[in-house]
C-alpha atoms as a PDB file:
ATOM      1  CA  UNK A   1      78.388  24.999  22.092  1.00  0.00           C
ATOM      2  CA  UNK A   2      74.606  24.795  22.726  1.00  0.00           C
ATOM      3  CA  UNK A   3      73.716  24.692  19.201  1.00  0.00           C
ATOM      4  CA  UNK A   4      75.469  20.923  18.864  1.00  0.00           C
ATOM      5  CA  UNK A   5      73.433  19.534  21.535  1.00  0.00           C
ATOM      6  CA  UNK A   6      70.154  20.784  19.692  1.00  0.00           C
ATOM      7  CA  UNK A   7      71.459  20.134  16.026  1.00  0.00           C
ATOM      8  CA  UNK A   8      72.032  16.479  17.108  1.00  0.00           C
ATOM      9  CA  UNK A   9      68.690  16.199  18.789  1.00  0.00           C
ATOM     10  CA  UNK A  10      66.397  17.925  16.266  1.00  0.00           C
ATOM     11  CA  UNK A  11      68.946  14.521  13.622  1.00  0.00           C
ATOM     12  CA  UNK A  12      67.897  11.845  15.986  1.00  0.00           C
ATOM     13  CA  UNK A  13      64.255  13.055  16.201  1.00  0.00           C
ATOM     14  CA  UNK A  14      64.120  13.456  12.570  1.00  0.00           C
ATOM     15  CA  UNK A  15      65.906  10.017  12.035  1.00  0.00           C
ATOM     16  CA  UNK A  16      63.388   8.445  14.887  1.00  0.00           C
ATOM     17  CA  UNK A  17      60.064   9.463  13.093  1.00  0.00           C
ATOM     18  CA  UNK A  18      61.519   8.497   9.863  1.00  0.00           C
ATOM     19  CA  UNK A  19      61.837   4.583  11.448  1.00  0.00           C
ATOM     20  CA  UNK A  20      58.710   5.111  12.756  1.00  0.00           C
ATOM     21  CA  UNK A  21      56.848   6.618  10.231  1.00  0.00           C
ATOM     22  CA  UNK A  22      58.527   3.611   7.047  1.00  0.00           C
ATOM     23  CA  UNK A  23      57.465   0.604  10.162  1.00  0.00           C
ATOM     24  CA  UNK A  24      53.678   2.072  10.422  1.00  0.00           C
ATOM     25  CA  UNK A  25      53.819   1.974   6.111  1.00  0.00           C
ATOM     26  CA  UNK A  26      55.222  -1.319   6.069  1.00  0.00           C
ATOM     27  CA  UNK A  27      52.431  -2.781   8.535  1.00  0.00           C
ATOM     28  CA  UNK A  28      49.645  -1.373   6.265  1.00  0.00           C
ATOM     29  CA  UNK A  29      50.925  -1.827   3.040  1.00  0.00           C
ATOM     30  CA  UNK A  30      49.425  -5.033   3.078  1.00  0.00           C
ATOM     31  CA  UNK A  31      45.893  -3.777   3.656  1.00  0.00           C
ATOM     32  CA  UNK A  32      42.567  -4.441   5.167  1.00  0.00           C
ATOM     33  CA  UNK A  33      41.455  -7.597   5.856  1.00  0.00           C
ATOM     34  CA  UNK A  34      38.505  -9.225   7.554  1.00  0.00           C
ATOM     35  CA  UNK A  35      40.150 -10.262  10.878  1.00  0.00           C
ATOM     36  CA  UNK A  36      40.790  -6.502  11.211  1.00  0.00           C
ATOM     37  CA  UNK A  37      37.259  -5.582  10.745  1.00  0.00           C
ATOM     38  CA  UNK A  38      35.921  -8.785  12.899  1.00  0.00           C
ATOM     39  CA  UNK A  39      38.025  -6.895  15.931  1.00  0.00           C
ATOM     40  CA  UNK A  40      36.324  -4.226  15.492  1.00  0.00           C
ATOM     41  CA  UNK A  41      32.703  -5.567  15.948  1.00  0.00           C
ATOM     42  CA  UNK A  42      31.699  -6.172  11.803  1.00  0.00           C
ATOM     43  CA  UNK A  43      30.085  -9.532  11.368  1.00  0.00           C
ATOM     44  CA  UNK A  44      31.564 -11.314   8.323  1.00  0.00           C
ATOM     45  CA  UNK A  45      30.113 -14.397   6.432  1.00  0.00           C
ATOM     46  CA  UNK A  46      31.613 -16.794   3.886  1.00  0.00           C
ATOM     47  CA  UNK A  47      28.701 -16.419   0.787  1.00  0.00           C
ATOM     48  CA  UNK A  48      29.057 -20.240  -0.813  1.00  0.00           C
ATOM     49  CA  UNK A  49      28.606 -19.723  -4.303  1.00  0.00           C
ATOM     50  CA  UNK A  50      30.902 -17.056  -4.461  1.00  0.00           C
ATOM     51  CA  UNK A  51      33.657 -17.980  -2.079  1.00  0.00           C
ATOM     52  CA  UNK A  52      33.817 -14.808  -0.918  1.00  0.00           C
ATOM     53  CA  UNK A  53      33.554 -13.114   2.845  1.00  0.00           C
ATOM     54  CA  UNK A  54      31.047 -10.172   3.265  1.00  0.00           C
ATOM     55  CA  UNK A  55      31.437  -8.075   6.237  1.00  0.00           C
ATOM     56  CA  UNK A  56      29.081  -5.490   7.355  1.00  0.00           C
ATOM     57  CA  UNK A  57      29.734  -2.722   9.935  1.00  0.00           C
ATOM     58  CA  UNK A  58      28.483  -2.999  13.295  1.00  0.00           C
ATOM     59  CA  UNK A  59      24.973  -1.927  13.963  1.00  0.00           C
ATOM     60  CA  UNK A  60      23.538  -3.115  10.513  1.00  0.00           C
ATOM     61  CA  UNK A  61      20.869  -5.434  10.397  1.00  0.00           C
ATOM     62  CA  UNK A  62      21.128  -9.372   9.130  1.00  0.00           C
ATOM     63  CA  UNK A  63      19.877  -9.634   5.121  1.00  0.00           C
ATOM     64  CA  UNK A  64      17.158 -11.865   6.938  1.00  0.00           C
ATOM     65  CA  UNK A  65      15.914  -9.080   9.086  1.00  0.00           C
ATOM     66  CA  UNK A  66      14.807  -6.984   6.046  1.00  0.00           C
ATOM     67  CA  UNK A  67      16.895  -3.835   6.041  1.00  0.00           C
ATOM     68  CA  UNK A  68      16.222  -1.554   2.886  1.00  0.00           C
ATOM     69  CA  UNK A  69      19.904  -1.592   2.115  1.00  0.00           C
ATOM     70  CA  UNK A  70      23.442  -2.402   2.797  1.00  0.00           C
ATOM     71  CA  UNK A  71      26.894  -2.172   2.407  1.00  0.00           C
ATOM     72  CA  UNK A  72      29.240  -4.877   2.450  1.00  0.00           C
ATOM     73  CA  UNK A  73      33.027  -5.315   1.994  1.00  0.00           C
ATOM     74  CA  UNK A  74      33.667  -7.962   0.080  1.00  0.00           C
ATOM     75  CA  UNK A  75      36.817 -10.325   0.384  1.00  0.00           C
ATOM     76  CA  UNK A  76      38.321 -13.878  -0.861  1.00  0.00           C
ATOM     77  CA  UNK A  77      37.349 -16.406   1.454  1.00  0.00           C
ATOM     78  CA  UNK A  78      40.916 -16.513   3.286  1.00  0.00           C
ATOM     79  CA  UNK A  79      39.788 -12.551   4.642  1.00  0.00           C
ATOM     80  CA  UNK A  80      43.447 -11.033   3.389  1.00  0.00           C
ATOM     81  CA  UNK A  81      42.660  -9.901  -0.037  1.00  0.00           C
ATOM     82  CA  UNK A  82      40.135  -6.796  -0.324  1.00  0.00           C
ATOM     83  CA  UNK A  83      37.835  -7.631  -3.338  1.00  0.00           C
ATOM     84  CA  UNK A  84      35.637  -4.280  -3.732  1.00  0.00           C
ATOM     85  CA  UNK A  85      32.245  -3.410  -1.986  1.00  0.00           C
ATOM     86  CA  UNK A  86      29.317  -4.642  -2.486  1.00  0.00           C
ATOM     87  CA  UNK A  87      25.138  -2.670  -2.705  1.00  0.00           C
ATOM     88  CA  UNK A  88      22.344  -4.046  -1.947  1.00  0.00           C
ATOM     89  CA  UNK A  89      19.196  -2.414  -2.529  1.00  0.00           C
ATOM     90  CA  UNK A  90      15.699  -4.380  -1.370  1.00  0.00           C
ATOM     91  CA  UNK A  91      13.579  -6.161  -3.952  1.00  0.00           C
ATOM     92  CA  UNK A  92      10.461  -3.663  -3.167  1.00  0.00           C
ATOM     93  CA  UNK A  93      12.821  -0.368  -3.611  1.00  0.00           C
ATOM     94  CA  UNK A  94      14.155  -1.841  -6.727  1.00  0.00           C
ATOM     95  CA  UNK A  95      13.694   0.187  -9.995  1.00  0.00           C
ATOM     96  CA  UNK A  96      16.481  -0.973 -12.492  1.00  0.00           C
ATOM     97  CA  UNK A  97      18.595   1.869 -10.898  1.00  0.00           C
ATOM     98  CA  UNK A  98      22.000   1.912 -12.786  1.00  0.00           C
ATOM     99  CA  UNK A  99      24.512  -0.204 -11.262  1.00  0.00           C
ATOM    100  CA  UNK A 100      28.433   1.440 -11.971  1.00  0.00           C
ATOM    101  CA  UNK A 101      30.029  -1.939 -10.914  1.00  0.00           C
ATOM    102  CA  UNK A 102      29.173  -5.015 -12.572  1.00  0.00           C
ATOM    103  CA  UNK A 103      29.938  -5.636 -16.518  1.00  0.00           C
ATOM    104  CA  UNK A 104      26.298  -5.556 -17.265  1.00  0.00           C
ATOM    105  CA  UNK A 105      25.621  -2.127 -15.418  1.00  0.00           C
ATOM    106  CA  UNK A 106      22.596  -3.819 -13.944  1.00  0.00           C
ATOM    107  CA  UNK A 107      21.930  -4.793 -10.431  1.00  0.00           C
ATOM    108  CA  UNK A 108      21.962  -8.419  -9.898  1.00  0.00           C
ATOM    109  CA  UNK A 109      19.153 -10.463  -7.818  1.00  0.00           C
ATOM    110  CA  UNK A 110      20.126 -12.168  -4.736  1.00  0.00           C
ATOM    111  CA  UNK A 111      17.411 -14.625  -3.123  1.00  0.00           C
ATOM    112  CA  UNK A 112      18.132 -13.990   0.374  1.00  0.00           C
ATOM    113  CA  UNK A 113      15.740 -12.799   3.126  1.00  0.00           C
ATOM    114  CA  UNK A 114      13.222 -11.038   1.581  1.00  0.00           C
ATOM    115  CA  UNK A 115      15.315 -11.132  -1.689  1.00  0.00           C
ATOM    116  CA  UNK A 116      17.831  -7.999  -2.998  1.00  0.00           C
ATOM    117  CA  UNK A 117      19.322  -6.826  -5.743  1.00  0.00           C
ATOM    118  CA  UNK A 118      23.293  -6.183  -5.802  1.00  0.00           C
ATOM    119  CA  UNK A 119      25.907  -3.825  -7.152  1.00  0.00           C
ATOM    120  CA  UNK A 120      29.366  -4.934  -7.328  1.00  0.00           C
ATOM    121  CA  UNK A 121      32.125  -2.888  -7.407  1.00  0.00           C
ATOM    122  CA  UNK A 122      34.646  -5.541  -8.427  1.00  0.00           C
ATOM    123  CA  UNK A 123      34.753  -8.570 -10.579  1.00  0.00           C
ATOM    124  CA  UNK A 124      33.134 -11.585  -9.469  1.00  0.00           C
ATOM    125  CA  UNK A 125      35.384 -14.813  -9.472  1.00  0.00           C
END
């Protein structure tokens, strides 16, 4: 007569992180997206020309302050869809380094704070 008890409990705590676990899959499924990332202390910024949001992690310097490189992740301007990640590299540390992202395999130059040059690792729109 014990064994129901426990046969019944060890069902309902199967069946309970089961619902749990397809809810937590559901949630994500959708992905990352910048309002995530913003809660979290990155600092995100609609680029113009592209119509895109780059966010960088907390801690990492402005493009204007001069860093020798950084990391962005790169999103459509609404911040829902993940787009790829962006590399930037400094204009003085630059030496044609192989880029494994954009269709050219070249890094592209971006005129902003001391100027950089940028690996994408998705299409650009």
């Amino acid at each position: 007569m014990r064994t129901f008890p426990t046969r019944w409990g060890l069902v309902l705590a199967l069946t309970a992180g089961v619902v749990a676990f397809s809810v937590t899959a559901t949630a994500s499924g959708n992905g990352l997206t910048a309002a995530q990332l913003q809660a979290q202390g990155w600092t995100c910024v609609l680029v113009p020309v592209e119509n895109l949001l780059h966010c960088r992690n907390p801690g990492s310097e402005p493009l204007v302050a001069g860093p020798t490189e950084l990391d962005f992740l790169v999103f459509e301007a609404s911040g829902d869809a993940f787009r790829g990640t962006e590399h930037l590299i400094r204009f003085d540390l630059y030496h044609e380094q192989p880029c494994n992202g954009t269709p050219t395999g070249l890094y592209e130059f971006i005129p902003r704070g001391p100027g950089y040059y940028a690996c994408h690792h998705f299409v650009l729109p």
